[in-house]
Protein backbone atom coordinates (compact mmCIF):
# COMPACT_ATOMS: atom_id res chain seq x y z
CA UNK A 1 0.00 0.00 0.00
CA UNK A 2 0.99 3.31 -0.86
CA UNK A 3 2.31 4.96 2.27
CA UNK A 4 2.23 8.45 0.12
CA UNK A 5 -1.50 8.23 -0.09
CA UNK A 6 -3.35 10.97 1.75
CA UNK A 7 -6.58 10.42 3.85
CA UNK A 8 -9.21 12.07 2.03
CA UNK A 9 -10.52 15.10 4.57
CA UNK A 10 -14.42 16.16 4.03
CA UNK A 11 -14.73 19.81 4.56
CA UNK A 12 -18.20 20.95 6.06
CA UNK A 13 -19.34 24.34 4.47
CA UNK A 14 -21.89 26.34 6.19
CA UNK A 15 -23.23 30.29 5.09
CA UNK A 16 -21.92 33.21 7.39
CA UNK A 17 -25.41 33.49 8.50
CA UNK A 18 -25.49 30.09 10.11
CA UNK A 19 -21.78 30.24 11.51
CA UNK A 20 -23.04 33.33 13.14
CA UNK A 21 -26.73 31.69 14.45
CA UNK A 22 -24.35 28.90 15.58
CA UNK A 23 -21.63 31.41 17.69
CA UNK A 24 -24.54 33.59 19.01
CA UNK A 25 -25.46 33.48 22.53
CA UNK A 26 -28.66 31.62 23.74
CA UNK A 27 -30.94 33.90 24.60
CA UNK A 28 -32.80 33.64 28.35
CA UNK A 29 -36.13 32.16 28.56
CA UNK A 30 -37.96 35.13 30.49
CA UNK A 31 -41.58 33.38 29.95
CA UNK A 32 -42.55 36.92 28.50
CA UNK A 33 -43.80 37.62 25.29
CA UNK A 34 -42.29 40.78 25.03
CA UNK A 35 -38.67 39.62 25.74
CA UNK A 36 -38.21 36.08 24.65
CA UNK A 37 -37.00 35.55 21.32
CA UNK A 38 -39.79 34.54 18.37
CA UNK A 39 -37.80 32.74 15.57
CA UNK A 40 -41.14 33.28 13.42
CA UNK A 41 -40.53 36.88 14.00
CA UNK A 42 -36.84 38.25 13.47
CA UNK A 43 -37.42 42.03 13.16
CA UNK A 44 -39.09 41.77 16.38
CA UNK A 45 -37.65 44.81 18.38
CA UNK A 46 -36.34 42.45 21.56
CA UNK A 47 -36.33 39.03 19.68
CA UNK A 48 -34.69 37.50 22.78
CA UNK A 49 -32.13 38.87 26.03
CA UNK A 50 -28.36 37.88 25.78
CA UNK A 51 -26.03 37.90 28.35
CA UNK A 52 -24.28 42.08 27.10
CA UNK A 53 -27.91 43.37 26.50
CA UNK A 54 -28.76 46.54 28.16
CA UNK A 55 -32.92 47.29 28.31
CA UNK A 56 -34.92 50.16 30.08
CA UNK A 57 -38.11 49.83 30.53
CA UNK A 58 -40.31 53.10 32.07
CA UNK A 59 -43.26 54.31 32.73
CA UNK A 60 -46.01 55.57 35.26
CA UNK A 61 -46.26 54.82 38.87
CA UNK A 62 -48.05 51.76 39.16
CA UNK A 63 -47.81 50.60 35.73
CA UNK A 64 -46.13 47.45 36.90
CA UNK A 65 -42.58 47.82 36.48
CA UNK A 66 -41.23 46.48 39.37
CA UNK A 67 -43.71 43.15 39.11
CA UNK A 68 -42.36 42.87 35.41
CA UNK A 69 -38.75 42.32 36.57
CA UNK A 70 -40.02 40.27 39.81
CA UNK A 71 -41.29 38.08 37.24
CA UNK A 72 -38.34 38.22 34.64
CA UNK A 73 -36.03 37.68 37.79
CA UNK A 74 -38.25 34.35 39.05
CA UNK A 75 -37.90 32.81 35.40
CA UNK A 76 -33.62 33.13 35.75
CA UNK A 77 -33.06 31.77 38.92
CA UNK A 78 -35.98 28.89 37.97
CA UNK A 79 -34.29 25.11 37.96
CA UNK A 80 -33.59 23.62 34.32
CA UNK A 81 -36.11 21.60 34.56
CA UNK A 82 -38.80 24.39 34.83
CA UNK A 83 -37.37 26.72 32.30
CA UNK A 84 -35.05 24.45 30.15
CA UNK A 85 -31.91 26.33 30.76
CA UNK A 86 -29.76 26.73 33.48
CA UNK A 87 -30.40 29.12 36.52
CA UNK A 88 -28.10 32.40 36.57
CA UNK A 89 -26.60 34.44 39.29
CA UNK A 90 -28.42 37.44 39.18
CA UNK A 91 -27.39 41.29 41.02
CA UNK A 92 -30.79 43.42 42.02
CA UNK A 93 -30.22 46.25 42.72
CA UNK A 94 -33.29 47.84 45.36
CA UNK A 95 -32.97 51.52 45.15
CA UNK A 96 -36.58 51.96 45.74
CA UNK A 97 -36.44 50.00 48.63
CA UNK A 98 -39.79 47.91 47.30
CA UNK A 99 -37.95 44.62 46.80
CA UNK A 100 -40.93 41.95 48.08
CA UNK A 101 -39.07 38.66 48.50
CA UNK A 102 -42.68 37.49 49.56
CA UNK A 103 -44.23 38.53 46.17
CA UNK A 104 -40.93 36.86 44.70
CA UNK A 105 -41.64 33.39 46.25
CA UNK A 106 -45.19 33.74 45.51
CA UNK A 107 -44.16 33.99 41.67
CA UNK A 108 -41.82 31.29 41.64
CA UNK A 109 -44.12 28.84 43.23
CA UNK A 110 -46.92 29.71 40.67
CA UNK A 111 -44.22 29.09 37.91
CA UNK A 112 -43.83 25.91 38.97
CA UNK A 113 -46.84 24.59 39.60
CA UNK A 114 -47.84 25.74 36.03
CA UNK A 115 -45.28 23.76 34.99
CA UNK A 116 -46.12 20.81 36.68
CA UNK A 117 -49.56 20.78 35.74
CA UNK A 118 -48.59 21.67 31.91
CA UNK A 119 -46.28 18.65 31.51
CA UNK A 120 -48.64 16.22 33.83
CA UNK A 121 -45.91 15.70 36.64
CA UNK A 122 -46.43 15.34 39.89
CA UNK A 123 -47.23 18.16 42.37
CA UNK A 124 -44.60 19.07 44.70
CA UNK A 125 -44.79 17.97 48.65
CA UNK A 126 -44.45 21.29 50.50
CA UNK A 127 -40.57 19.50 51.21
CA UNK A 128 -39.92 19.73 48.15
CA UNK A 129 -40.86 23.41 47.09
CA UNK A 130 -39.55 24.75 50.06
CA UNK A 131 -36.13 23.62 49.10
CA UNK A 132 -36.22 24.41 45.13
CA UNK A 133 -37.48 28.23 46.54
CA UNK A 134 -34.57 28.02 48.51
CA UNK A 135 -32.00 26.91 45.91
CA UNK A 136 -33.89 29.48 43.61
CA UNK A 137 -33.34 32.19 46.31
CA UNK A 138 -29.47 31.58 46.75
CA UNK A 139 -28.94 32.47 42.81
CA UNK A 140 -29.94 36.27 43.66
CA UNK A 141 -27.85 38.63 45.98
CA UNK A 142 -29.85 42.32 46.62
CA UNK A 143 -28.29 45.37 47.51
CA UNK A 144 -30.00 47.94 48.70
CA UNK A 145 -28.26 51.59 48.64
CA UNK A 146 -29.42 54.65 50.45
CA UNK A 147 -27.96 57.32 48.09
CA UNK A 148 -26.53 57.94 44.24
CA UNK A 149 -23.01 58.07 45.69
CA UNK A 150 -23.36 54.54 47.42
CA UNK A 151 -25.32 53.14 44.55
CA UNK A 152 -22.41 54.51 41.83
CA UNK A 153 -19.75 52.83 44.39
CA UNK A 154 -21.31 49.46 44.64
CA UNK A 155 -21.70 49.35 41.13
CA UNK A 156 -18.01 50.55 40.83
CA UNK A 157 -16.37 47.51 43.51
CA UNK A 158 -19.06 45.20 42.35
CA UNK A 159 -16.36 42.42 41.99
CA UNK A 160 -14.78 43.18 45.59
CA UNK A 161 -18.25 42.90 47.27
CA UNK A 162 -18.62 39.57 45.28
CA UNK A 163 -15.76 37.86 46.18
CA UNK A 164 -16.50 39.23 50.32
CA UNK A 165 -19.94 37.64 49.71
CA UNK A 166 -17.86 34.69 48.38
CA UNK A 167 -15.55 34.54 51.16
CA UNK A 168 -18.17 34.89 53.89
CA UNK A 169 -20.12 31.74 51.94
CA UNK A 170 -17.77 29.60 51.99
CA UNK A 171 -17.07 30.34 56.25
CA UNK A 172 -20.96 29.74 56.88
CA UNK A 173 -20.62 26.19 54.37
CA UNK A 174 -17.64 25.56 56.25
CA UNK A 175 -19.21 25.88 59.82
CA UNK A 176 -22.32 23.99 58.65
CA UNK A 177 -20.54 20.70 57.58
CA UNK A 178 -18.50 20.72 61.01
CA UNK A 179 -21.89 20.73 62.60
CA UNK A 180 -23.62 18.23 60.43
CA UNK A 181 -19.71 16.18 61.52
CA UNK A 182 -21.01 16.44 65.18
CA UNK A 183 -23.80 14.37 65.20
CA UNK A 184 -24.15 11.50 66.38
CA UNK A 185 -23.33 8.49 64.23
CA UNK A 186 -26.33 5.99 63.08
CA UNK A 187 -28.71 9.28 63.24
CA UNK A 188 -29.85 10.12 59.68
CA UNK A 189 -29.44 14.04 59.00
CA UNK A 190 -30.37 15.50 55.90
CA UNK A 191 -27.60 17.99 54.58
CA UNK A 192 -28.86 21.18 52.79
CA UNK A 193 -27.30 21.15 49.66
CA UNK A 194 -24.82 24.32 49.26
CA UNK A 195 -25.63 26.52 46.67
CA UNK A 196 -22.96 27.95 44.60
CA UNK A 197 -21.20 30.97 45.89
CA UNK A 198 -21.72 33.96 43.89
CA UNK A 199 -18.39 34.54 41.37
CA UNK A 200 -17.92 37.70 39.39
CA UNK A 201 -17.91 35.35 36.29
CA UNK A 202 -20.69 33.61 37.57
CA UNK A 203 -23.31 37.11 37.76
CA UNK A 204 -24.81 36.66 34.14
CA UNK A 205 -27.41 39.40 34.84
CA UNK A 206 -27.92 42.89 36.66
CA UNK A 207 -31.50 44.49 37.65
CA UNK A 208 -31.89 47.95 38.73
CA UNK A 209 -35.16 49.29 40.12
CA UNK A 210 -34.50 51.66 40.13
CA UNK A 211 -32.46 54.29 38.58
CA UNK A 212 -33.32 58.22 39.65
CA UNK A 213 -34.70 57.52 43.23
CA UNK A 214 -32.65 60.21 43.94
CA UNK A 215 -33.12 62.55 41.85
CA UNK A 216 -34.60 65.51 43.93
CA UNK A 217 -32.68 65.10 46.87
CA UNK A 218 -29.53 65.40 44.69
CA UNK A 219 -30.96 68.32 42.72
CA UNK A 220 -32.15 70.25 45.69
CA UNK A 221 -28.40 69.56 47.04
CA UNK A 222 -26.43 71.35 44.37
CA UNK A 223 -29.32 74.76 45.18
CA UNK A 224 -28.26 74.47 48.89
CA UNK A 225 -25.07 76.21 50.40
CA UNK A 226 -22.41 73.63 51.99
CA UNK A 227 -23.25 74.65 55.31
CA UNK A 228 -27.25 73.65 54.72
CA UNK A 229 -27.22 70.11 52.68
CA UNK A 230 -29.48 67.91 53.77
């Protein structure tokens, strides 16, 4: 045999359009029309969020701004198997001070039991969704500043404050497994599972409710002399 002979190589051609389809990034699955992508509908004006997208949305008081992100916010941190993608780390950011974890956890539980009831599985034990609203919880950090200056500087050492909140995880996981180490041997004790600890790299999204709660108080500042700022 003819050592000279050279393996034949197949060469797979594909358009630019589909190399770039294929390199794109998945958009999230938000579970709202007006945000999730609509393949039957590419000039839509938001035809699906990518990790680097930047969106404002506005309006009136009351117009349900703040319940639009709760609910954008429950569909990210939602387990694969609700949503079909992995949950992110997500950064809220509660400069109204409004932030309802309540209203949250009353979202998320609705989500799911949609789901359940859409794909014919079985409904959860109250075990059971108590600990996937707890592992859904853990995927969201929320800061809450008082003033512009504070809210520009957290934005600013963002990473610093992550890997604190990192460091100070990973101390409390620490402590809990030389507890769960103390007991007793032959006793059964269920371990809580530890939830990832939140990584700069890891934060895929950032919410901001929102972003001129300070507005007057600022403006009325630069009309006042030094010696009378409130």
């Amino acid at each position: 045999m003819n050592q000279n002979m050279k393996t034949p190589v197949h060469i797979i051609s594909e358009s630019a359009f589909d190399l770039f389809s294929r390199a794109r990034p998945v958009p999230f699955v938000t579970d709202l029309e007006i945000f999730d992508e609509d393949k039957q509908n590419p000039m839509k004006i938001i035809n699906g969020l990518k990790e680097g997208d930047s969106v404002e949305c506005s309006g009136g008081a009351g117009s349900g701004k703040t319940e639009m992100l709760l609910n954008v916010l429950a569909s990210l941190i939602l387990p694969e198997t609700v949503t079909g993608q992995k949950p992110i780390k997500v950064i809220f950011f509660d400069n109204d001070w409004k932030f309802d974890v309540l209203r949250l956890i009353q979202i998320i539980q609705v989500k799911i039991t949609n789901h359940l009831k859409n794909t014919s599985q079985d409904v959860f034990n109250r075990s059971d969704m108590e600990r996937t609203i707890k592992d859904c919880l853990s995927h969201v950090i929320v800061y809450k500043p008082k003033s512009t200056n504070q809210f520009a500087l957290t934005l600013l050492y963002l990473k610093d404050l992550l890997s604190a909140h990192n460091h100070h995880q990973k101390n409390k996981q620490q402590r809990e497994d030389e507890a769960i180490e103390e007991v007793a041997a032959g006793q059964d004790q269920e371990q809580n599972s530890a939830s990832d600890p939140l990584d700069a790299e890891d934060v895929k999204a950032i919410m901001i409710d929102s972003f001129l709660p300070w507005y007057w108080i600022d403006k009325n500042k630069s009309f006042l002399p030094k010696d009378r700022e409130i």
